[in-house]
C-alpha atoms as a PDB file:
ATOM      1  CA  UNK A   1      97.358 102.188 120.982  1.00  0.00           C
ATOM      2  CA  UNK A   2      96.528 105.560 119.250  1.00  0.00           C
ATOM      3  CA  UNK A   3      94.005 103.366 117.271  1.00  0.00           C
ATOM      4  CA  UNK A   4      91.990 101.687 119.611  1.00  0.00           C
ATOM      5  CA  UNK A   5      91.649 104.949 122.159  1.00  0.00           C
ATOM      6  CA  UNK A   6      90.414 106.578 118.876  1.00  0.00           C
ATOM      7  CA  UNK A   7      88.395 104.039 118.314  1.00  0.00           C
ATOM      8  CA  UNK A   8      86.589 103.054 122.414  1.00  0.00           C
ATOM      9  CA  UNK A   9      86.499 107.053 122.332  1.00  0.00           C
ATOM     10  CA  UNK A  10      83.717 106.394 119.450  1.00  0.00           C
ATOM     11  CA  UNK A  11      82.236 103.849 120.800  1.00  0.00           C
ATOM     12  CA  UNK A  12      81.928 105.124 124.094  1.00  0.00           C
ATOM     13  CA  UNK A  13      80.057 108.024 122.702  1.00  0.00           C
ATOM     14  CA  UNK A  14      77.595 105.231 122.105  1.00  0.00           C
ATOM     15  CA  UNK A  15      78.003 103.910 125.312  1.00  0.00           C
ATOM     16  CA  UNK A  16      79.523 101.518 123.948  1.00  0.00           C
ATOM     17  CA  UNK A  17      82.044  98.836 125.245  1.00  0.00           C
ATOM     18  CA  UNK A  18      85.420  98.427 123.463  1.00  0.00           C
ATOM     19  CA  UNK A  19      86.395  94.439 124.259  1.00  0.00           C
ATOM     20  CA  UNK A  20      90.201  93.268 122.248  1.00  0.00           C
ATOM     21  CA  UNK A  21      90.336  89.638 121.751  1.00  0.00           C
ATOM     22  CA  UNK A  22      94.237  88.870 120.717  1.00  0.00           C
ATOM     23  CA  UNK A  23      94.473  86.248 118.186  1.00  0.00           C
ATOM     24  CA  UNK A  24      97.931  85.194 118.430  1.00  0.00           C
ATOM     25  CA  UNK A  25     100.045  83.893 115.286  1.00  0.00           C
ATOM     26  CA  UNK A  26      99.975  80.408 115.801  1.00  0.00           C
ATOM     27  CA  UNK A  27      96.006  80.519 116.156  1.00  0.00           C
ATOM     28  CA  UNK A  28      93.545  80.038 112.993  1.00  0.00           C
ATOM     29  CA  UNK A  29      92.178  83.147 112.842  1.00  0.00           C
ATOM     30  CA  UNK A  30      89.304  81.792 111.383  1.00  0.00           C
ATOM     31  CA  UNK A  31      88.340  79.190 114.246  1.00  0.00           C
ATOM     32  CA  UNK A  32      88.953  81.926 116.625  1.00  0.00           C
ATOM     33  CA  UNK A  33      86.475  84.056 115.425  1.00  0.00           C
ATOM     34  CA  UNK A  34      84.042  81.700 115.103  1.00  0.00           C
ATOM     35  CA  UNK A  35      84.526  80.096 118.669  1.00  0.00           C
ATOM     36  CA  UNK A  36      84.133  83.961 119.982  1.00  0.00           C
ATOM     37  CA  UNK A  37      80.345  84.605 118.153  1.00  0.00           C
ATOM     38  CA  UNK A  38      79.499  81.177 119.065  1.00  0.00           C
ATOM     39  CA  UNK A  39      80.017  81.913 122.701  1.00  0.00           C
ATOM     40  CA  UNK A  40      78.372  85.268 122.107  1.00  0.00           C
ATOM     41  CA  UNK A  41      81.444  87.500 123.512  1.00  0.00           C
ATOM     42  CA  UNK A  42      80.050  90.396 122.000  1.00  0.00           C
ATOM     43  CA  UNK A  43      77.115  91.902 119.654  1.00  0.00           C
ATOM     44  CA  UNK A  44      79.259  93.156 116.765  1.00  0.00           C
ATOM     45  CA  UNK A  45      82.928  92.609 115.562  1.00  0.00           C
ATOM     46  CA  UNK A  46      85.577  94.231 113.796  1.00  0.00           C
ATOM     47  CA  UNK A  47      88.140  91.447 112.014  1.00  0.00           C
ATOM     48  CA  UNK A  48      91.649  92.576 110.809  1.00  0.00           C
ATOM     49  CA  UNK A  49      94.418  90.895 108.994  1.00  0.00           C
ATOM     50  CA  UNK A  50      92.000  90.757 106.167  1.00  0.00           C
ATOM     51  CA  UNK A  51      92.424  88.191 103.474  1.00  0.00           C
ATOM     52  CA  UNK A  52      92.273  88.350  99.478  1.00  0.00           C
ATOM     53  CA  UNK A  53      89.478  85.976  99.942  1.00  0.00           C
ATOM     54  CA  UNK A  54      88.397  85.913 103.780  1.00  0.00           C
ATOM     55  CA  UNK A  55      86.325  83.280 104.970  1.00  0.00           C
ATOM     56  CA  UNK A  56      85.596  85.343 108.196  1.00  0.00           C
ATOM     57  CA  UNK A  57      83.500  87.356 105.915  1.00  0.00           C
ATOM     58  CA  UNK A  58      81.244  85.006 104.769  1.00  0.00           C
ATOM     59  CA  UNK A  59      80.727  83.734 107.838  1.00  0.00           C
ATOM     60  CA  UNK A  60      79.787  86.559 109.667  1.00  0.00           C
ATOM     61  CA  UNK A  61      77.718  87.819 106.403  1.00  0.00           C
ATOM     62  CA  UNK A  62      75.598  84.358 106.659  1.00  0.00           C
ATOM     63  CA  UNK A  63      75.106  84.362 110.813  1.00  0.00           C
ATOM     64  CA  UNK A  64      73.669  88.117 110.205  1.00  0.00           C
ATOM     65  CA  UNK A  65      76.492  89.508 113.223  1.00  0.00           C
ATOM     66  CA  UNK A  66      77.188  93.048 112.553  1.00  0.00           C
ATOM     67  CA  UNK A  67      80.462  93.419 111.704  1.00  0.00           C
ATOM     68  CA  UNK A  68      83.267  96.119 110.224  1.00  0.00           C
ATOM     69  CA  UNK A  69      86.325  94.668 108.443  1.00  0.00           C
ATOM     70  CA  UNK A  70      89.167  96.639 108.869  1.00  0.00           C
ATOM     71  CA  UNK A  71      91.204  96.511 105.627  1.00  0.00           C
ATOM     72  CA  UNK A  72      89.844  95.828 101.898  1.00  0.00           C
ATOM     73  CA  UNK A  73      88.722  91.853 100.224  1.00  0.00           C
ATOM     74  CA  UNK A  74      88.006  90.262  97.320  1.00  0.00           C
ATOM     75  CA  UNK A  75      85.220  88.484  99.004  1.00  0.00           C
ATOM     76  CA  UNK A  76      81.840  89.773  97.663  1.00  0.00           C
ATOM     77  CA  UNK A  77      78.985  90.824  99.854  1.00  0.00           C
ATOM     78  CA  UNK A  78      76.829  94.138 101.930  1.00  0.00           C
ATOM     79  CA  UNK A  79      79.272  95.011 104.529  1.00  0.00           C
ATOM     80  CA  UNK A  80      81.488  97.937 105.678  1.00  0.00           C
ATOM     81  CA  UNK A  81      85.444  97.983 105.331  1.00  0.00           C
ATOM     82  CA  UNK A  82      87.921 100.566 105.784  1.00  0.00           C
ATOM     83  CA  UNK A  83      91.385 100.415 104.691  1.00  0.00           C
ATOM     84  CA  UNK A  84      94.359 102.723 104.554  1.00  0.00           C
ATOM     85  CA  UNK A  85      95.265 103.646 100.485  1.00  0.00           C
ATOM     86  CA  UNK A  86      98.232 100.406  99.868  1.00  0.00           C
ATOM     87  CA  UNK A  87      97.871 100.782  96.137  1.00  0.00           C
ATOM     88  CA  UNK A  88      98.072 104.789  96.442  1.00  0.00           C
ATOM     89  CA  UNK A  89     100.680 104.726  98.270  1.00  0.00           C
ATOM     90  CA  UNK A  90     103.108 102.392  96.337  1.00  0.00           C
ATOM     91  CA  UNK A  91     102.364 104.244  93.214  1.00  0.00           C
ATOM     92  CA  UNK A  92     103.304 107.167  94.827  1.00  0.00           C
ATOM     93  CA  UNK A  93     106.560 106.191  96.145  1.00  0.00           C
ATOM     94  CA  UNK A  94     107.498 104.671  92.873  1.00  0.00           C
ATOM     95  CA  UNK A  95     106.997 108.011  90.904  1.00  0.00           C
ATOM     96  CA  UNK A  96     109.509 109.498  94.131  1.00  0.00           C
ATOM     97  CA  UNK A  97     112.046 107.131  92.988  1.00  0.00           C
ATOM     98  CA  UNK A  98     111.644 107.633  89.411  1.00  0.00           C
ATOM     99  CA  UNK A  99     111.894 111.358  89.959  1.00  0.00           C
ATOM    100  CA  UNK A 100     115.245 111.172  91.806  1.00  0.00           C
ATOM    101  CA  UNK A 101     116.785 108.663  89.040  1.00  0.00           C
ATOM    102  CA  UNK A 102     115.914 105.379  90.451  1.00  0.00           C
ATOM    103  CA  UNK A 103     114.755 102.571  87.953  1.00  0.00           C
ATOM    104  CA  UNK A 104     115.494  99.202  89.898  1.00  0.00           C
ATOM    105  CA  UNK A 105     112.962  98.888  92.826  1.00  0.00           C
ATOM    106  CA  UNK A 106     112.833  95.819  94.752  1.00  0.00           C
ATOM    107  CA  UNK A 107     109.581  95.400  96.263  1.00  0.00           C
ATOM    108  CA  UNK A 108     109.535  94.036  99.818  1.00  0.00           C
ATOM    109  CA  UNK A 109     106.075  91.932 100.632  1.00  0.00           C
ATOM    110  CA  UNK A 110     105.181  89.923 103.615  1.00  0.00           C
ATOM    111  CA  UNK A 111     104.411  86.409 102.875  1.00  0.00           C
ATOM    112  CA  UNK A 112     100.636  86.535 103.981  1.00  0.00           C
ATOM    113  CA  UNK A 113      97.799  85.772 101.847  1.00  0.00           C
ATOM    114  CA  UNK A 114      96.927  89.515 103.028  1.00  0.00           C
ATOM    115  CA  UNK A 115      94.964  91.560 100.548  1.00  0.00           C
ATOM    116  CA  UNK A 116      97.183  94.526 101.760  1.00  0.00           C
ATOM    117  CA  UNK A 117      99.872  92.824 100.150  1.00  0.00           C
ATOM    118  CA  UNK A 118      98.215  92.347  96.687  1.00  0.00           C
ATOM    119  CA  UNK A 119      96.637  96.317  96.626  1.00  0.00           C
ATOM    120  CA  UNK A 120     100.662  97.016  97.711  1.00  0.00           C
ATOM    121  CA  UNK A 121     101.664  95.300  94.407  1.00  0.00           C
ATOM    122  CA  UNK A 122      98.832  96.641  92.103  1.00  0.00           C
ATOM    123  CA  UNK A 123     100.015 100.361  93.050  1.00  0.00           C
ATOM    124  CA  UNK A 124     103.489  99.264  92.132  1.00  0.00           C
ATOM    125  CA  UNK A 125     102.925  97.861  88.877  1.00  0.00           C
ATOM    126  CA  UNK A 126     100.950 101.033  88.356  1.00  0.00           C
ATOM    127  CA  UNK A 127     103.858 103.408  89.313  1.00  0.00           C
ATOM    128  CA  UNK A 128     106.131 101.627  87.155  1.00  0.00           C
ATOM    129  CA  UNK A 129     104.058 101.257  84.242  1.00  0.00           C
ATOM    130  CA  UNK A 130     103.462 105.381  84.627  1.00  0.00           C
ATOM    131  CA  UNK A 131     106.650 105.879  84.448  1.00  0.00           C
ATOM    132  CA  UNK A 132     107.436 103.308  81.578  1.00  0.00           C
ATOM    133  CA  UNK A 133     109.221 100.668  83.173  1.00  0.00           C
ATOM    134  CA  UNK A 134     109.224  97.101  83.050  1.00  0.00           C
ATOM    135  CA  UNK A 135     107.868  94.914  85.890  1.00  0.00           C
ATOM    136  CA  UNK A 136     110.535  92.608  87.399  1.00  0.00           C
ATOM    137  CA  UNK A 137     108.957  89.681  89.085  1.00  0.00           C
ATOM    138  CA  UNK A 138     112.739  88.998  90.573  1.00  0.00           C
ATOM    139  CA  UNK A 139     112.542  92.289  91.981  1.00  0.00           C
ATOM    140  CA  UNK A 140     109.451  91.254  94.411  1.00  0.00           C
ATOM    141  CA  UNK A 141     110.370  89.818  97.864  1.00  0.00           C
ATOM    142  CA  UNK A 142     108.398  88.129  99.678  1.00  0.00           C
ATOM    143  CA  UNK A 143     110.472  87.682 103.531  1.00  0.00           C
ATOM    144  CA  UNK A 144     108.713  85.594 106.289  1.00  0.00           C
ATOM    145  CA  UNK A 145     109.186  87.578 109.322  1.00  0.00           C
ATOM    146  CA  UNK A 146     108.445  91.379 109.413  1.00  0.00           C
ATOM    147  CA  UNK A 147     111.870  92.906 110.936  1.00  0.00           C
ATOM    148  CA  UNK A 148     113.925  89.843 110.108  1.00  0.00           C
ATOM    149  CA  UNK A 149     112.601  90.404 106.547  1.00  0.00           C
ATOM    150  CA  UNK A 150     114.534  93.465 105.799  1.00  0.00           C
ATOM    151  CA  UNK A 151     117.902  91.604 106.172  1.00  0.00           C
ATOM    152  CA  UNK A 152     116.603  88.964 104.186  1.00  0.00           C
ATOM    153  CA  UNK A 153     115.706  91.370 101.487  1.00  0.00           C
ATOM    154  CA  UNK A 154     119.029  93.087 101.870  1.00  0.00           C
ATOM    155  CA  UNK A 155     120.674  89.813 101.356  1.00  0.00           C
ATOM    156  CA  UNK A 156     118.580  89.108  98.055  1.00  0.00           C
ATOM    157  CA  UNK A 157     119.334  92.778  96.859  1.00  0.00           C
ATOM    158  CA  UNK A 158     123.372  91.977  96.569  1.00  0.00           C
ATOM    159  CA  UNK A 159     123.303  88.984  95.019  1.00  0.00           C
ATOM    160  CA  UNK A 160     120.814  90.893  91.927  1.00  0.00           C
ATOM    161  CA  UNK A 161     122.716  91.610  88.831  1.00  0.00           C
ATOM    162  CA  UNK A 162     122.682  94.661  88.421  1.00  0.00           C
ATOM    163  CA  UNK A 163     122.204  95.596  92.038  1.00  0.00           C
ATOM    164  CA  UNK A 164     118.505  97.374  92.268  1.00  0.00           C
ATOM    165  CA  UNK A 165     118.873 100.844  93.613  1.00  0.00           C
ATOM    166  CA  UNK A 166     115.972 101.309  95.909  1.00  0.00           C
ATOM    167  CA  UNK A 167     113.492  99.102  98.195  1.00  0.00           C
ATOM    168  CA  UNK A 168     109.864  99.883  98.758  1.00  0.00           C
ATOM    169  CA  UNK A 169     108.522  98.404 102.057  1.00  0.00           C
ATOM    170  CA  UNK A 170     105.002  97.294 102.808  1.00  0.00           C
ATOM    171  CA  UNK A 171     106.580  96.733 106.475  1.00  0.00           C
ATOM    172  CA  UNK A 172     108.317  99.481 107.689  1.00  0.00           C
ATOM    173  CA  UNK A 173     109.908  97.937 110.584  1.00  0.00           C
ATOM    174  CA  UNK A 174     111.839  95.538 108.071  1.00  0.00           C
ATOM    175  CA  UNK A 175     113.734  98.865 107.070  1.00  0.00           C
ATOM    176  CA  UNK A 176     115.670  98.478 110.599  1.00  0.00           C
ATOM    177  CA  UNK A 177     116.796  94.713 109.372  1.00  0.00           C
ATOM    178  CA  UNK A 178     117.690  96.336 105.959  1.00  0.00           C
ATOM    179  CA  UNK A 179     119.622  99.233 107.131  1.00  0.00           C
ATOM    180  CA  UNK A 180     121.848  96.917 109.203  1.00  0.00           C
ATOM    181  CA  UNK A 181     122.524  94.754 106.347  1.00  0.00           C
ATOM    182  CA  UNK A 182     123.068  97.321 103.651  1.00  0.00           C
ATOM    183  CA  UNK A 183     125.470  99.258 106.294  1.00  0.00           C
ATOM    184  CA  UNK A 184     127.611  96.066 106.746  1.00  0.00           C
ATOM    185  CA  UNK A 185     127.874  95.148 103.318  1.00  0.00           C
ATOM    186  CA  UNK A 186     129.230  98.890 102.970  1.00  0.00           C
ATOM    187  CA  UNK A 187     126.174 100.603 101.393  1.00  0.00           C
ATOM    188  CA  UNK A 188     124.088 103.828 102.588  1.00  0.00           C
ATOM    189  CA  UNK A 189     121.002 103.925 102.940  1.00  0.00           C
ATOM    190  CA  UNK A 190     119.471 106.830 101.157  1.00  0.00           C
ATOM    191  CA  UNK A 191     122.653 107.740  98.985  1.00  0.00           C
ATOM    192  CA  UNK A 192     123.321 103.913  97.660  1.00  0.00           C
ATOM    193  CA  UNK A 193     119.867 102.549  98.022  1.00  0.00           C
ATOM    194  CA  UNK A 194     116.748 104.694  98.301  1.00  0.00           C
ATOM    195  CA  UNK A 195     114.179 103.240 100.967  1.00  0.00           C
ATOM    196  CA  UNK A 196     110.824 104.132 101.362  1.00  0.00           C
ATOM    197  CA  UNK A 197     108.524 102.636 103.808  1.00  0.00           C
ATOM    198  CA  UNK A 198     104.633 102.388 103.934  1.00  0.00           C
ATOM    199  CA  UNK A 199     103.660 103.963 107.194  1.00  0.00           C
ATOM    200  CA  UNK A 200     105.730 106.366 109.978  1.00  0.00           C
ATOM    201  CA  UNK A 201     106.361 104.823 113.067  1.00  0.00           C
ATOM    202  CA  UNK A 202     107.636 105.585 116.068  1.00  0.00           C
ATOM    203  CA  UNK A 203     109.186 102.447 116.177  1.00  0.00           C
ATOM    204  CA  UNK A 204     112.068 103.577 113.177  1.00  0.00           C
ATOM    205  CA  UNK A 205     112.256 107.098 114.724  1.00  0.00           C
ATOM    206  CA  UNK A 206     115.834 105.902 115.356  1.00  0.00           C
ATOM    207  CA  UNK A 207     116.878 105.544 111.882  1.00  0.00           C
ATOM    208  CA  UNK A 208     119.935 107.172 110.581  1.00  0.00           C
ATOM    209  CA  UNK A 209     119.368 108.592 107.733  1.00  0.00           C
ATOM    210  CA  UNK A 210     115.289 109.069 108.916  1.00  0.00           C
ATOM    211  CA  UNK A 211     113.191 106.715 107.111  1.00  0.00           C
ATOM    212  CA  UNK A 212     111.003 108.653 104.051  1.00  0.00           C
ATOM    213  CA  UNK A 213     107.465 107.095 104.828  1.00  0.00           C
ATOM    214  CA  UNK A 214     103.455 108.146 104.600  1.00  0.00           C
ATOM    215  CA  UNK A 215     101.297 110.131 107.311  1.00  0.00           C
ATOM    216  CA  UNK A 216      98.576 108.453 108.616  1.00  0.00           C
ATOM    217  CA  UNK A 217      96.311 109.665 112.211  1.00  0.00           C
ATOM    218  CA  UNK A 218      95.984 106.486 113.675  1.00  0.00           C
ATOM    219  CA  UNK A 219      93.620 107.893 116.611  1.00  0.00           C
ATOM    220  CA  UNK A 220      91.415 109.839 113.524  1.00  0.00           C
ATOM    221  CA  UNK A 221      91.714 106.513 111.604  1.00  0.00           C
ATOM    222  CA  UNK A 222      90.217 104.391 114.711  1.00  0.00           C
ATOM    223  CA  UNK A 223      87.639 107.140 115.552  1.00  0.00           C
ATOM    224  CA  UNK A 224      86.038 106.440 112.188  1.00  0.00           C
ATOM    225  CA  UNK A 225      86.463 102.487 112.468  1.00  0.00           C
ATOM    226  CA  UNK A 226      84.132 103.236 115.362  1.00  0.00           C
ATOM    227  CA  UNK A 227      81.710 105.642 112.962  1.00  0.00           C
ATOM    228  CA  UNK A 228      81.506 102.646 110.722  1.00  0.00           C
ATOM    229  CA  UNK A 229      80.326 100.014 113.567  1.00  0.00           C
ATOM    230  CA  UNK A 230      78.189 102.313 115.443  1.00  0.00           C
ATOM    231  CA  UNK A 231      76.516 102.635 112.072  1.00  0.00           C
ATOM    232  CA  UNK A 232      76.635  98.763 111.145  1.00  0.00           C
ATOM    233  CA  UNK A 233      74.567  98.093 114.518  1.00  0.00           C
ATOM    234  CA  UNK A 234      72.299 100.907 114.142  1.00  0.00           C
ATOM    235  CA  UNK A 235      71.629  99.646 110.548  1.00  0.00           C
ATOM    236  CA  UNK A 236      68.035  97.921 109.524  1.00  0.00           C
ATOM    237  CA  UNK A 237      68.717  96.377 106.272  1.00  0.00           C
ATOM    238  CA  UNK A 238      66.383  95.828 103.772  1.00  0.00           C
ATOM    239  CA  UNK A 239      66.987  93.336 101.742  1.00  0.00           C
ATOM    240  CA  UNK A 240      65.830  94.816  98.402  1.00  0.00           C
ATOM    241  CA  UNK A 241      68.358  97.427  99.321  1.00  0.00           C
ATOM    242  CA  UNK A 242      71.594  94.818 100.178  1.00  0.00           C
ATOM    243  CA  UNK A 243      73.894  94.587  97.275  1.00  0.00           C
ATOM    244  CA  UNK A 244      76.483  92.253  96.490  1.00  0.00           C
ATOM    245  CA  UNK A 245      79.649  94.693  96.793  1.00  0.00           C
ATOM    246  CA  UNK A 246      81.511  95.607  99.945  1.00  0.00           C
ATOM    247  CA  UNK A 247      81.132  99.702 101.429  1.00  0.00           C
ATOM    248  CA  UNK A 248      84.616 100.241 101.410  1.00  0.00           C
ATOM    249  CA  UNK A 249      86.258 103.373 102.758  1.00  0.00           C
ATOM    250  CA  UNK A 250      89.864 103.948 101.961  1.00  0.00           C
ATOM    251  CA  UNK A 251      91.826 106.371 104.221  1.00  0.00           C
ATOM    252  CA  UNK A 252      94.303 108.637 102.305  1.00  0.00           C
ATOM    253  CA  UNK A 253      97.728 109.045 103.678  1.00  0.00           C
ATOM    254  CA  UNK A 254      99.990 111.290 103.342  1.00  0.00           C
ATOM    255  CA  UNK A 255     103.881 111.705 102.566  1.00  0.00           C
ATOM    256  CA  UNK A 256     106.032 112.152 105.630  1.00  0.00           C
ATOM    257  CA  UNK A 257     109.698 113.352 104.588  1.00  0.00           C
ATOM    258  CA  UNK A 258     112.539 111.599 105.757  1.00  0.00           C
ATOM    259  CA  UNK A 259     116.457 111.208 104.020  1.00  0.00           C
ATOM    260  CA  UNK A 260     116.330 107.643 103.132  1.00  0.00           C
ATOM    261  CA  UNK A 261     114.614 108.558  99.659  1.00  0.00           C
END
């Protein structure tokens, strides 16, 4: 919510229109997109759940639509993206672990083909080769479902020999499944198994002990989404100025202190 009122409030200072068109989960994302510029439902787009390689991309890139992808690719061409810091921020956590004793960090991924997911792993291979320690492709978890997930890594955790002593979550919300788990099994979280989580959210406020997790201003964040496609439309490209590599933006977060690591 905070995201989208920051970004109409740009767009409206524009007079521009703010129009959400819900791709649910059991939709190709790609086919919906293209149904919605073939009908013309609106003059520019912003696309999300961004791929490694996103064929939205290119086809928005070739049909000249102005367009703002909001998160980083691997697909090549002139266009604008902005993405909070993944690889930053898993680096980051690893060195807090490191720094309070913890050497086995299981990783917990989501199983999309998101690029979020790959810039999460770079930043913890980073962190862990900083810090001189091995990479562990057994320690890099990969659940289905985003809450669910967290019991399912929880699960996977006990049966490692020797039991890893902290999780790192691209999902935060899978900290609530993980909690629950670890708790049953007789483990703290926080004392027996650090947890850090990617982003604060209101939804883990609840946590006991409070979830350690990173800052971000979701309402700044989506104010400058709407910088970036008031600027897109308002762009006349040249084309002996286009290039072949993407304008990305990545948004710095920052840490928010909880007692879960």
């Amino acid at each position: 919510m905070a995201l989208s009122e920051g970004l109409q409030g740009a767009l409206a200072s524009a007079g521009m229109d703010l129009i959400i068109l819900p791709c649910s989960s059991d939709q190709d994302q790609n086919e919906f997109l293209y149904r919605a510029v073939d009908r013309h439902l609106a003059d520019a787009f912003i696309i999300s759940n961004i791929q490694r390689y996103d064929a939205r991309v290119d086809y928005l890139l070739k049909a000249q639509v102005p367009f703002v992808a909001l998160g980083s690719s691997e697909t090549r061409g002139d266009y604008a993206a902005l993405d909070l810091d993944f690889g930053s921020v898993a680096a980051d956590a690893v060195r807090r672990f490191v720094k309070s004793g913890r050497t086995r960090i299981v990783l917990g991924l989501t199983s999309q083909e998101t690029n979020s997911n790959f810039k999460f792993l770079e930043g913890y291979r980073r962190g862990l080769n900083d810090a001189g320690l091995p990479y562990d492709d057994t320690l890099v978890l990969r659940p289905y479902d985003r809450i669910a997930g967290g019991h399912e890594i929880a699960s996977s955790l006990l049966d490692i020999d020797p039991r890893p002593d902290a999780v790192l979550l691209i999902q935060e919300t899978m900290a609530m499944g993980l909690y629950q788990k670890l708790q049953i099994s007789g483990l703290e979280p926080g004392r027996d198994v650090a947890v850090i989580g990617f982003r604060e959210n209101p939804v883990c406020r609840y946590l006991s002990p409070s979830l350690t997790s990173y800052r971000v201003d979701l309402r700044q964040y989506g104010h400058r989404l709407g910088e970036l496609m008031i600027g897109e439309l308002a762009a006349d490209r040249v084309s002996s100025n286009i290039t072949n590599v993407p304008r990305l933006e990545l948004w710095k977060m920052s840490p928010s202190e909880g007692r879960s690591g």
